[in-house]
Structures are given as C-alpha cells and as structure tokens.
Protein backbone atom coordinates (compact mmCIF):
# COMPACT_ATOMS: atom_id res chain seq x y z
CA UNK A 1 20.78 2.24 17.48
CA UNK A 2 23.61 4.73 16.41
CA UNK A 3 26.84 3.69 17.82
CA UNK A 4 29.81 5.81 17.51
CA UNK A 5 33.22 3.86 17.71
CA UNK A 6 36.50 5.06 18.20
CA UNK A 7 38.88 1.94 18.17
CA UNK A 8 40.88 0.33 15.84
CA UNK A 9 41.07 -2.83 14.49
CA UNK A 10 44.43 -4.53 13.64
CA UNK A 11 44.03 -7.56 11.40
CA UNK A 12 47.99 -8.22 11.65
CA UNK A 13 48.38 -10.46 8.13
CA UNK A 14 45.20 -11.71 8.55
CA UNK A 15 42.10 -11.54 6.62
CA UNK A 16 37.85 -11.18 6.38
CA UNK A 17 35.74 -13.57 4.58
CA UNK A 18 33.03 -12.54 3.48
CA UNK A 19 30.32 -14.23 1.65
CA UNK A 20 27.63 -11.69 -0.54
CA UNK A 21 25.53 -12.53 -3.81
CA UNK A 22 23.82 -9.65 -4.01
CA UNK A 23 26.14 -7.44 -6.44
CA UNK A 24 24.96 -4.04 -4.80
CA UNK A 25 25.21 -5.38 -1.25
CA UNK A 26 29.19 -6.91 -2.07
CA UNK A 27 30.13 -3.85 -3.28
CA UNK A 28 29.02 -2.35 -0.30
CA UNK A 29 30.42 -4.54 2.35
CA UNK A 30 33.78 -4.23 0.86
CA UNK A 31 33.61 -0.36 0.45
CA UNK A 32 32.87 -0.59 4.10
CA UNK A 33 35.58 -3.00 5.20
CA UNK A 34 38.10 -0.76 2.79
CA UNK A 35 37.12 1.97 4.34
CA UNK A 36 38.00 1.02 7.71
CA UNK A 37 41.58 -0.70 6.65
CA UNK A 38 40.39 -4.03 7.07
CA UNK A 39 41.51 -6.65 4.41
CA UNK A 40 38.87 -8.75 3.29
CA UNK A 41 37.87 -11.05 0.64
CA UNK A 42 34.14 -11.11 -1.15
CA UNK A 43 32.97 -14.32 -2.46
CA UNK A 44 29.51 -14.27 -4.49
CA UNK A 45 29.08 -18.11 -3.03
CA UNK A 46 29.40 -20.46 0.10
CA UNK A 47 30.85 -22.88 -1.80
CA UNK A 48 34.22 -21.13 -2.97
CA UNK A 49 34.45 -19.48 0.07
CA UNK A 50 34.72 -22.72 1.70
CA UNK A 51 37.42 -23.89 -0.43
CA UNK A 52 39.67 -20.52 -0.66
CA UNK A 53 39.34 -20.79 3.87
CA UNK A 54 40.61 -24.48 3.65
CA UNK A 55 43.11 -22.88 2.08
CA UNK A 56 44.41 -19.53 3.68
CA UNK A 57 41.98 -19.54 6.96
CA UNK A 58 40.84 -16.08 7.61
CA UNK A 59 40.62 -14.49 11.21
CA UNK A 60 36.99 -13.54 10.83
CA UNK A 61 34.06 -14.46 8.49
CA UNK A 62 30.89 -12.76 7.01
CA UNK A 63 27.95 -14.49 5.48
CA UNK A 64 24.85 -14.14 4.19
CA UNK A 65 22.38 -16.70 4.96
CA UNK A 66 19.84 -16.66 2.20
CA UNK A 67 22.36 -17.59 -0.95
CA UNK A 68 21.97 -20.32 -3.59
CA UNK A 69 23.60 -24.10 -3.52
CA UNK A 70 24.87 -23.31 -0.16
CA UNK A 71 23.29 -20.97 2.67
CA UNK A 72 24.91 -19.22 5.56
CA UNK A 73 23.45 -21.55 8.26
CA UNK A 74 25.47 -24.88 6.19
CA UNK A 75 28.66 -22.82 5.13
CA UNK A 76 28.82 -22.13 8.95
CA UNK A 77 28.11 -25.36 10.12
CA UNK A 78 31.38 -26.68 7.33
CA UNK A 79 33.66 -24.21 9.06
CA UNK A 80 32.95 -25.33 12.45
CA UNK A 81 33.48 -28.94 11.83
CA UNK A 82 36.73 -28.24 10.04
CA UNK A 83 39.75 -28.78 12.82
CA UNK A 84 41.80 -26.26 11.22
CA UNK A 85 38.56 -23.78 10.87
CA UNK A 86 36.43 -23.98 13.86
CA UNK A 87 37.50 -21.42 16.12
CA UNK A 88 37.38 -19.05 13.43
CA UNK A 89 34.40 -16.23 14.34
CA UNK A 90 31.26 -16.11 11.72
CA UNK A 91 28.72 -13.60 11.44
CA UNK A 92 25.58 -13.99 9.73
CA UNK A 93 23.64 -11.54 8.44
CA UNK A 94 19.60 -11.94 8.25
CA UNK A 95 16.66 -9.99 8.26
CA UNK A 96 15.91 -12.19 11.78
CA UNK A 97 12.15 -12.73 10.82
CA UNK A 98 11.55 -15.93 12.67
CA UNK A 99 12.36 -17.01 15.73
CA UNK A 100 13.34 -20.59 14.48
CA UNK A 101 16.71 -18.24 12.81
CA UNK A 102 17.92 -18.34 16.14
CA UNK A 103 17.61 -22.21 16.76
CA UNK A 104 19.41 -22.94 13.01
CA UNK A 105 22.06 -20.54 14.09
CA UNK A 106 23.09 -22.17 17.25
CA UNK A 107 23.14 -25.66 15.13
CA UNK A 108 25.40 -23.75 13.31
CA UNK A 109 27.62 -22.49 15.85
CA UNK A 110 27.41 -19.42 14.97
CA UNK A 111 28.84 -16.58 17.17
CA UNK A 112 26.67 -13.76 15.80
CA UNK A 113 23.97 -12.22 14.13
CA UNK A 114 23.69 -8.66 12.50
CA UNK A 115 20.16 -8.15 11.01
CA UNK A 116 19.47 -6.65 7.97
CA UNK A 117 19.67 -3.62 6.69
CA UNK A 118 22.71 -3.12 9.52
CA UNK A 119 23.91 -0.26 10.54
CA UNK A 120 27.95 -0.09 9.31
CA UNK A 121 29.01 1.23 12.82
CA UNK A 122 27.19 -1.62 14.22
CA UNK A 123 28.83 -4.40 12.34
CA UNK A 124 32.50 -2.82 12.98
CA UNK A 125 31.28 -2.83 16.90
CA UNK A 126 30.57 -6.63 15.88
CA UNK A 127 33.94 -7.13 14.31
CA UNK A 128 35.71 -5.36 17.30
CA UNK A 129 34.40 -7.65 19.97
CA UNK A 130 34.59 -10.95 18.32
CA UNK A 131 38.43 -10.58 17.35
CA UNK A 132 39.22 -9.24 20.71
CA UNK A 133 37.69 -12.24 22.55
CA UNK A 134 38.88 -14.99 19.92
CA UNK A 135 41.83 -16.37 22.07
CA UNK A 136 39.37 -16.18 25.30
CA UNK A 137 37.18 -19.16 23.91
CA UNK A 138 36.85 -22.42 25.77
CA UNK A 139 38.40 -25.14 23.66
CA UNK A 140 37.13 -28.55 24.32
CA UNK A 141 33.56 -27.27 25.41
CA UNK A 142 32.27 -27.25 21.92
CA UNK A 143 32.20 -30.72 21.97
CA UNK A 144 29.35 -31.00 24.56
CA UNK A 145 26.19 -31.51 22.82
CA UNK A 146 22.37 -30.35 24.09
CA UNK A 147 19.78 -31.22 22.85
CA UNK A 148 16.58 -28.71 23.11
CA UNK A 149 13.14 -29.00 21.89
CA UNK A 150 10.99 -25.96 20.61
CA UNK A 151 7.98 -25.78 18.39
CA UNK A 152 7.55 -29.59 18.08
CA UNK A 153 11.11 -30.19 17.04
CA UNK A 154 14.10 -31.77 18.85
CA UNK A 155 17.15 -29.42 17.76
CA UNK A 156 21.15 -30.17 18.81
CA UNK A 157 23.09 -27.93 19.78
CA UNK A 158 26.86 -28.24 20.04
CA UNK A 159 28.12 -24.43 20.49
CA UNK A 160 29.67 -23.33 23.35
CA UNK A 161 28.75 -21.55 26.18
CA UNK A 162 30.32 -18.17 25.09
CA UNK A 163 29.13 -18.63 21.47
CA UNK A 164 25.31 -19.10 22.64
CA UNK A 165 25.87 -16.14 24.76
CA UNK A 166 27.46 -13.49 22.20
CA UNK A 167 24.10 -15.16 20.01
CA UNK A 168 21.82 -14.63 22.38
CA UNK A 169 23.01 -10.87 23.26
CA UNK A 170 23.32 -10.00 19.42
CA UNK A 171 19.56 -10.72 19.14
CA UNK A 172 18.50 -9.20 22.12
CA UNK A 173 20.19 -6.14 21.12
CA UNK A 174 18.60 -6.42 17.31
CA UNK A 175 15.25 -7.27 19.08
CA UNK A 176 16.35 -3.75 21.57
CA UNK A 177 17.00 -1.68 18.21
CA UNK A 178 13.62 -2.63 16.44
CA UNK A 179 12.04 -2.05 19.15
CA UNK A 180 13.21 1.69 19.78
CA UNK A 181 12.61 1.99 16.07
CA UNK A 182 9.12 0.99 16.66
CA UNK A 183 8.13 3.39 18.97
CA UNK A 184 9.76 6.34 17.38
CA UNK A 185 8.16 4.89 14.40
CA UNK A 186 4.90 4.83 16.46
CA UNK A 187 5.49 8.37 17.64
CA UNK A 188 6.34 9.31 14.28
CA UNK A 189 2.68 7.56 13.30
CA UNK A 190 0.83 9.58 16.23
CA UNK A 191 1.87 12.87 15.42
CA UNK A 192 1.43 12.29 11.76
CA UNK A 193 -2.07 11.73 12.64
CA UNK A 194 -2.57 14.51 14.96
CA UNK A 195 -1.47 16.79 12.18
CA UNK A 196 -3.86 14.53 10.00
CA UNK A 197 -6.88 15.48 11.75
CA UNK A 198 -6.29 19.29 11.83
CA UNK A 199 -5.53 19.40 8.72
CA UNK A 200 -9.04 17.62 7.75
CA UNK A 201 -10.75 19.77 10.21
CA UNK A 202 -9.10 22.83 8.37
CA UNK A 203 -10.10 21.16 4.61
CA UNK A 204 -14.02 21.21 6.46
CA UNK A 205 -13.90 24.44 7.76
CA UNK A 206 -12.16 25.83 4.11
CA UNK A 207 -14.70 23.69 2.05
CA UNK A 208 -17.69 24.68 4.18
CA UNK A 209 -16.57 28.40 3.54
CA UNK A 210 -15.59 27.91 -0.11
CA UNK A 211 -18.95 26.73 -0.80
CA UNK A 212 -20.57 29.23 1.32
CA UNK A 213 -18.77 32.00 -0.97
CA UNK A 214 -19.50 30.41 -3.72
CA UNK A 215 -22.65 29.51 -3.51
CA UNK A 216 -23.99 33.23 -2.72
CA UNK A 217 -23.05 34.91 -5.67
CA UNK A 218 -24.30 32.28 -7.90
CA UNK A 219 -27.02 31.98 -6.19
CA UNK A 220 -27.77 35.83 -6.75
CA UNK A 221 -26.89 35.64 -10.73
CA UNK A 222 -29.29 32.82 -11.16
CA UNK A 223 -31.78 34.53 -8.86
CA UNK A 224 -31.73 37.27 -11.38
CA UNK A 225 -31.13 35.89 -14.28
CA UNK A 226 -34.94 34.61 -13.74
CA UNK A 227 -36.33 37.41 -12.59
CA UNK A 228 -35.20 39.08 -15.75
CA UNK A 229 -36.66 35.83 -17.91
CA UNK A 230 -40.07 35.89 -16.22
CA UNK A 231 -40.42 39.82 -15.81
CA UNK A 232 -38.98 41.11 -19.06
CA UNK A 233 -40.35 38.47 -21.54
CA UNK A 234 -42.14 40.91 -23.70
CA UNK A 235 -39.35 43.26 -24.21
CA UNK A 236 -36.86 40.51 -25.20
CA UNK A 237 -36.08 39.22 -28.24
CA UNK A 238 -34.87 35.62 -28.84
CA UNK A 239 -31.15 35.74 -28.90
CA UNK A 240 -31.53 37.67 -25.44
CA UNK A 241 -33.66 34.76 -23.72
CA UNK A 242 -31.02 32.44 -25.39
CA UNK A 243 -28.31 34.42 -23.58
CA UNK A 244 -29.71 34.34 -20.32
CA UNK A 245 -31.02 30.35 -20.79
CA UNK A 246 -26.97 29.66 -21.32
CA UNK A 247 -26.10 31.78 -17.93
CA UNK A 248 -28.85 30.02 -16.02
CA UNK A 249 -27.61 26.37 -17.24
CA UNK A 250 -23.72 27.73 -16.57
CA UNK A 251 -24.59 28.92 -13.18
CA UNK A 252 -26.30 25.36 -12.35
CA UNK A 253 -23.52 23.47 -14.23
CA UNK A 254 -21.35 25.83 -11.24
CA UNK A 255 -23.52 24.79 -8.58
CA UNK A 256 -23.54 21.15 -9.47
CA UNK A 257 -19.87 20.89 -9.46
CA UNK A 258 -19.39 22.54 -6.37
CA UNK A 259 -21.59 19.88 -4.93
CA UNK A 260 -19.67 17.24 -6.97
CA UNK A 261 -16.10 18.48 -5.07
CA UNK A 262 -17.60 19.03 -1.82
CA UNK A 263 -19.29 15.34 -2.08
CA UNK A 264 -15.35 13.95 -3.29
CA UNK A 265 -13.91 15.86 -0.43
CA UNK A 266 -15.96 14.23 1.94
CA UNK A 267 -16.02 10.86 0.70
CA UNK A 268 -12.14 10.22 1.67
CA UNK A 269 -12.28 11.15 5.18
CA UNK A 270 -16.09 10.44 5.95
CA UNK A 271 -16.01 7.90 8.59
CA UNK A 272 -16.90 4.40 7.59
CA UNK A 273 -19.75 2.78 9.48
CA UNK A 274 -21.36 -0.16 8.06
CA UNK A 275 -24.36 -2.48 8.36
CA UNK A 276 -26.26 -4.58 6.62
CA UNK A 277 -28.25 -2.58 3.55
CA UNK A 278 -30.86 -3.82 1.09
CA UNK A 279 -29.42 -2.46 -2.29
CA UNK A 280 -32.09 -3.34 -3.87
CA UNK A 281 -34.51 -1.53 -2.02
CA UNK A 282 -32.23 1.88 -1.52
CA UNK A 283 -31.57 1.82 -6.11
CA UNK A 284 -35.61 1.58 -6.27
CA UNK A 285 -35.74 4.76 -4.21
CA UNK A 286 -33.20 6.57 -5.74
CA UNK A 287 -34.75 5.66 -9.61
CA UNK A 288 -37.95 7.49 -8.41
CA UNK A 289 -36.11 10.24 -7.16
CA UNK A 290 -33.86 10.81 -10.55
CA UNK A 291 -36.07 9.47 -13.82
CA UNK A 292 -38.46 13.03 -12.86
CA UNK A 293 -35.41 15.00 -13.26
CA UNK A 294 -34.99 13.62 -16.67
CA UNK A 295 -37.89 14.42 -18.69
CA UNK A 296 -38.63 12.33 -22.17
CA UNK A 297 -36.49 9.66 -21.10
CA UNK A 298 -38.26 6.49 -21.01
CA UNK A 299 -36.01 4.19 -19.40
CA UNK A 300 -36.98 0.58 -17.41
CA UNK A 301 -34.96 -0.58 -14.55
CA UNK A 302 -34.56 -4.20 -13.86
CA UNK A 303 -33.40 -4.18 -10.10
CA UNK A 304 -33.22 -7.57 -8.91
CA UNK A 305 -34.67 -7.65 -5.39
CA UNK A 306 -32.74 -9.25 -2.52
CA UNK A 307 -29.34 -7.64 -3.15
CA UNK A 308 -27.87 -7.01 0.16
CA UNK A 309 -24.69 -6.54 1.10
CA UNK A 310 -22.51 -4.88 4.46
CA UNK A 311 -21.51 -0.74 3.79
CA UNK A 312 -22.17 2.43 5.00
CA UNK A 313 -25.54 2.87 3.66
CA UNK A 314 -24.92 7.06 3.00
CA UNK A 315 -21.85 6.31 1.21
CA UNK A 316 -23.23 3.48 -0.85
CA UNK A 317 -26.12 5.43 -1.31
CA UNK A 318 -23.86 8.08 -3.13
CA UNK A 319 -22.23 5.01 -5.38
CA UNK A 320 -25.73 4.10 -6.85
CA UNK A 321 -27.10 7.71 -7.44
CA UNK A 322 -23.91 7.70 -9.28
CA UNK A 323 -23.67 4.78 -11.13
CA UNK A 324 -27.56 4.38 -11.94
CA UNK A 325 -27.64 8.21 -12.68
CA UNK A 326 -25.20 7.42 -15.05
CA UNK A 327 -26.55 4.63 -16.63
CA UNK A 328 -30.21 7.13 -16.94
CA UNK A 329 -27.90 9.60 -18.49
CA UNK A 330 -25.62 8.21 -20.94
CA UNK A 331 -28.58 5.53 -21.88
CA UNK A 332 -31.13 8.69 -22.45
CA UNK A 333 -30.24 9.07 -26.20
CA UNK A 334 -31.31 5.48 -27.82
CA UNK A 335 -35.00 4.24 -28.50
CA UNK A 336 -35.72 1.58 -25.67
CA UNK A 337 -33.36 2.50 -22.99
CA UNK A 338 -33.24 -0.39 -20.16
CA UNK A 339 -30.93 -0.35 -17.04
CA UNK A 340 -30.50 -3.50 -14.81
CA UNK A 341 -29.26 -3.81 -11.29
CA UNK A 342 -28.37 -7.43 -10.42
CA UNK A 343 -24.92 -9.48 -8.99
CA UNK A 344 -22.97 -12.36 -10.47
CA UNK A 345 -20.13 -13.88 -8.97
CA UNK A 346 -19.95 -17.14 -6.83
CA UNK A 347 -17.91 -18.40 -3.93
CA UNK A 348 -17.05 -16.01 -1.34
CA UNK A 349 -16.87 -12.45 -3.22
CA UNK A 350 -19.98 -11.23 -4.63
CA UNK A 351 -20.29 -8.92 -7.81
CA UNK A 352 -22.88 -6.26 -8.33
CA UNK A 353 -23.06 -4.89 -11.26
CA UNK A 354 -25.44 -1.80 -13.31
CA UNK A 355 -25.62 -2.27 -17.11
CA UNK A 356 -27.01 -0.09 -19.66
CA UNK A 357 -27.78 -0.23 -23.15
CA UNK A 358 -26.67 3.26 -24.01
CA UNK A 359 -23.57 5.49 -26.06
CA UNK A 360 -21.22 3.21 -24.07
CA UNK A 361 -17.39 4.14 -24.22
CA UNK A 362 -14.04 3.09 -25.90
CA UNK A 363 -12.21 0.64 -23.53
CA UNK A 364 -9.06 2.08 -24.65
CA UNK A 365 -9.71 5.17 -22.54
CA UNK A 366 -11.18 3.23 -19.60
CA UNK A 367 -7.91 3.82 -18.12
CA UNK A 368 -9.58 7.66 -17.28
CA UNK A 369 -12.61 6.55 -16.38
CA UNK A 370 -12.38 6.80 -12.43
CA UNK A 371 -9.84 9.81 -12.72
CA UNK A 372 -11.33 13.86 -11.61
CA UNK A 373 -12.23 15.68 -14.36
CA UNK A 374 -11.71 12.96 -16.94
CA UNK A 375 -14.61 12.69 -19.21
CA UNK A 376 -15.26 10.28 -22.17
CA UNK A 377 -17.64 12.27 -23.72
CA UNK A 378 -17.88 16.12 -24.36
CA UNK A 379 -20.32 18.33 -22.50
CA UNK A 380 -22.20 18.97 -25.34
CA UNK A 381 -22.81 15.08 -26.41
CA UNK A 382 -23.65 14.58 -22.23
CA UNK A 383 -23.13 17.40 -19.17
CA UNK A 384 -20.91 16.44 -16.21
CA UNK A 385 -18.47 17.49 -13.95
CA UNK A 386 -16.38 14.34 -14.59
CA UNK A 387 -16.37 13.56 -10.70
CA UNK A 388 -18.90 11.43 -10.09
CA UNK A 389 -16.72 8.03 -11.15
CA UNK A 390 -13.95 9.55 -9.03
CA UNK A 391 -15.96 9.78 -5.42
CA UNK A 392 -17.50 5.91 -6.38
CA UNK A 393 -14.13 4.35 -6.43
CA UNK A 394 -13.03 6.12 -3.88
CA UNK A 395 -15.75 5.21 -1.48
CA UNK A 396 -15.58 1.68 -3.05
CA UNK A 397 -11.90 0.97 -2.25
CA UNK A 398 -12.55 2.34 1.25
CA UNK A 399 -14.72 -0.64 1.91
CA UNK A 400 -12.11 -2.54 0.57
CA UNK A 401 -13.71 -3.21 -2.54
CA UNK A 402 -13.43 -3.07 -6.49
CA UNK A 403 -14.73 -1.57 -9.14
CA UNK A 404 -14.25 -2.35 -13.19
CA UNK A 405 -16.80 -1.16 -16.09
CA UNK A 406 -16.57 -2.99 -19.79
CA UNK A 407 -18.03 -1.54 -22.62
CA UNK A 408 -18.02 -0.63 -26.42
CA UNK A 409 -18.99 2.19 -28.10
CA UNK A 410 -22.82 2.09 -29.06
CA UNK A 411 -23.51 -0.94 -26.68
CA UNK A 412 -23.76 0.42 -23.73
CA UNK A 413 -21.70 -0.05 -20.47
CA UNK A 414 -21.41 -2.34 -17.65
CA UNK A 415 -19.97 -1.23 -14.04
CA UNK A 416 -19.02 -4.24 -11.88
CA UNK A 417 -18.15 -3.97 -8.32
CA UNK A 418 -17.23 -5.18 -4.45
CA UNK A 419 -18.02 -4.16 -1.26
C-alpha cells in the first residue's frame, strides 16, 4: 500500500515513546519521526521506557514486541494498568505471523498494529489517526472484561470497544496490503515464467543449431582425416600419420564435449518424471556398454543387486554412465582395478555410493570437483571435458538429493549420493 499524506501533526509540548533494540531499526525510527517534526524519545528497552513514562507521560507510544526482559505485548499491558498512563495510544510493531498476535494484543490493550517492514507513510497515517481520536475514547468502558476462547485457550480481554476496532481494522488492512503484494508478487512470478519458458525454448532451438553447425564441419575434418589415413598410408611417413592421429583424437575430444554441454544444458530444464528404477540392473547394462570402449582395461564391478530407488530413470541413467565411467577411467591405470556399486546408510535416507581403487584425488581440491570445466587431473594423465561431475550434481540436486566423493591420492575415490 503506498499512501501519500498531506497533514500535519502537532504534538503541542508533548512527546513519542518509542521503544527499539535493534540499533539500525532506532536509528531509523527516529530519523523518521525527526523528519516529520515530531519529538520523540528512543529507548533500547521496555523496562526504562516504562520508568521515564511514569515520569513525563508521552502523548503517543511505539514498541517493538520481540525485545529482551520485557516485550511489547507486557510493556503495553504496564501502561494500560497505570491510572495516569492508560489512555495513552500504543502501537506495536510485528511481523504479524500468527494469528494468536492478535489475541495477545487485545490482552494488551493495544490500539494498533503496524507490521513489519512498514511502510514510513503508513505509520505517520497511524500516528495521525490515533492522536486525532485520543480525547474521543470511552472512559469507563475499559473496565468491562470478555472473556473469548480460541484455539483451546480461554483469553480476557479488557480493551474497549474502539481499541478492538482500530486493532481489528489495522490488521485487516496489513492482511489487505500482503495480500495485494501477493498477487503482484504472483504476477510478477507468472510472467517471470512465461519469459522463462521462451527463453528455454530459444536455449533448445540455439543448442540444437549450435550443435548442428558444429557438428558438420567436424564431422567433415574427421571424415577426411581418415580417408587420408587409410588411402595414403604408403606415401606417408610417420610423423605425418602422427599428425593426422592427433587431429582425429582433437576432432573427437570436439565432438565429445559438444555432447558433454548439450547433455548439461539439458539436464537443468529436462522435466523430472520419476518412478521406481532398479539401479542395479540399469549400472550392469551400462558396464557392458562402456568396459568395450576401453580396451586393456581389466576392471571387475561389484554391483550389489537390489538397489532401487524413485528418479527419472534417463536422468539417473546419465548419473551412473558418469560416475561408473569415471570410476573405469580414472581406475584404468593400476594392476587389479575393481569398482563396486552398493548403498550404506540407515533410517530413512539411503546412500548409494561407486568406489574405485584408482589415481584418486587430493581432497583439498574437492571443492572443484562438481564445478564445469574443473579438472583434477590434466588431459594428458586422463582425457575429459571436465563436465561430466557438473550435469551429475545437477541432476542429483534436482531430485532433491546429495552428492559428496572422499578420496586420497593413489587410493582411489568414493562418490556417495541421494536421490
């Protein structure tokens, strides 16, 4: 709500009260009330406050509710049982976030609340109203005393009628104000999403066409490249066949990383649809598929069988060529190479977890591990694009999971994680 006020407030020899711990939020109020030529006083506690109003009685007073030794709702209750205080005005400022706040507040006798963060315009309105309509209060009625019961509890209430009134409307109008901030909030939300999903369609149509273009011409240089390897043999010597053997492997190491974004891309705004998926059997597949690819390397998986677990089943599938591809790779260099699949964990959240006995990494860089393009080892000790890691934790997290690795140098790795 943005009020714009025009009036002015005359506080004759009188005086605000106000009542602030929060440094920050003190200096604010009184900037505000300074601003506006209204006197005031800023106490950092209920307690002197108390004792400076027995004293000189203001016209108006301020408080904060949540505050050590003494909160707003008991500092307003003191005032109003003082005979020389009670028909002095309190506000109370809140953040409103249960009901019960208004129930505590009328126990009080409280004539108003402003909800937090306020708006300054607002809380002059506040002031405005409450010391124009001091002198129309009905004395005497205060002293009537109703007793209401809500959730469970039997609550008295001894404010009167125009105090539980002004209460009741301040709320209402917070409760009015949140709400119009909600639904420009969820306007806000909508159109942020409509631009969302044009702007995804436009990263699918770019990517498509991105790998489209680049895909041809490598596609064309490796095409010849072999042609020129299998037709011209004879006539070349051996630093030429080494030449073209390092433009064939760059134009795959090309290819593969293209595939690598494109697969990163897609794993953030893939839609998530999830079922019930036998891990065990789905890594089992996907070790025949990639020990072929590796030639020489001799590795044995342990899968345990019986691992299931709720996920997309393409998305996980992607995690475990990763992770056990991984575990082939970095595991390909030492004598008896052995890879296990298995879970740990007990209660509610179960832990999977792939552990190799391979080059392993320092855990004072694991900090880079799950990071684009951040690599542990160089491309000449192992070849990657460095974004494998990055697309598993992304599509981990988006099932609302976790995912850790320990390891040490030599010993191989482990890589834990939810789902």
């Amino acid at each position: 709500m943005n009020m714009q006020t025009s009036f002015q407030i005359s506080l004759g020899k009188g005086y605000i009260l106000a009542v602030e711990d929060s440094m920050v939020q003190a200096k604010k109020l009184k900037n505000f009330l300074d601003t506006n030529n209204l006197n005031s006083v800023i106490f950092s506690n209920a307690i002197d406050a108390f004792t400076a109003a027995i004293e000189n009685p203001p016209i108006l007073v301020i408080s904060d509710i949540v505050m050590p030794e003494m909160d707003g709702y008991e500092f307003c209750s003191k005032l109003k049982s003082h005979p020389v205080l009670r028909e002095i005005p309190v506000i109370l400022l809140t953040s409103l976030r249960d009901s019960l706040d208004i129930i505590k507040g009328l126990q009080a006798g409280a004539d108003n609340f402003i909800t937090k963060p306020y708006e300054e315009q607002y809380l002059l309105s506040r002031i405005h109203y409450l010391l124009a309509n001091r002198d129309m209060r009905s004395s005497g009625s205060a002293e009537m005393v109703m007793e209401i019961m809500f959730r469970g509890g039997k609550y008295k209430i001894n404010s009167d009628k125009k105090q539980i009134l002004d209460l009741l409307l301040s709320v209402y109008e917070a409760a009015v104000e949140r709400n119009d901030q909600l639904i420009s909030t969820q306007a806000e939300l909508q159109a942020s999403n409509e631009n969302l999903t044009a702007a995804n369609q436009e990263l699918d149509a770019f990517s498509a066409t991105v790998s489209h273009d680049l895909r041809s011409p490598l596609n064309i240089v490796a095409g010849y490249t072999q042609v020129i390897q299998e037709s011209y043999a004879d006539v070349l010597d051996a630093e030429a066949k080494d030449f073209l053997d390092r433009i064939l492997t760059s134009a795959f190491s090309m290819s593969k990383l293209i595939d690598d974004l494109l697969q990163f891309s897609r794993s953030g705004r893939t839609e998530i649809r999830t079922e019930f998926v036998n891990l065990s059997e789905m890594a089992s597949a996907i070790v025949e598929e990639i020990v072929p690819r590796d030639k020489g390397n001799k590795a044995v998986f342990n899968i345990q069988s019986g691992l299931l677990s709720k996920a997309d089943p393409n998305l996980i599938h992607v995690v475990l060529v990763n992770l056990l591809g991984n575990a082939l790779k970095y595991s390909g260099k030492v004598e008896n190479p052995v890879i296990t699949f298995d879970k740990t964990g007990s209660g509610r959240e179960t832990v999977f977890y792939i552990k190799d006995n391979g080059a392993g990494f320092n855990m004072a860089k694991a900090d880079k591990l799950f990071n684009p393009f951040q690599r542990l080892h160089s491309n000449q000790e192992f070849v990657g694009t460095g974004v494998g890691l990055a697309t598993v934790r992304r599509i981990i997290e988006r099932h609302g999971g976790r995912i850790w690795a320990e390891s040490e140098p030599g010993k191989g790795a482990t890589f834990f994680f939810t789902l």
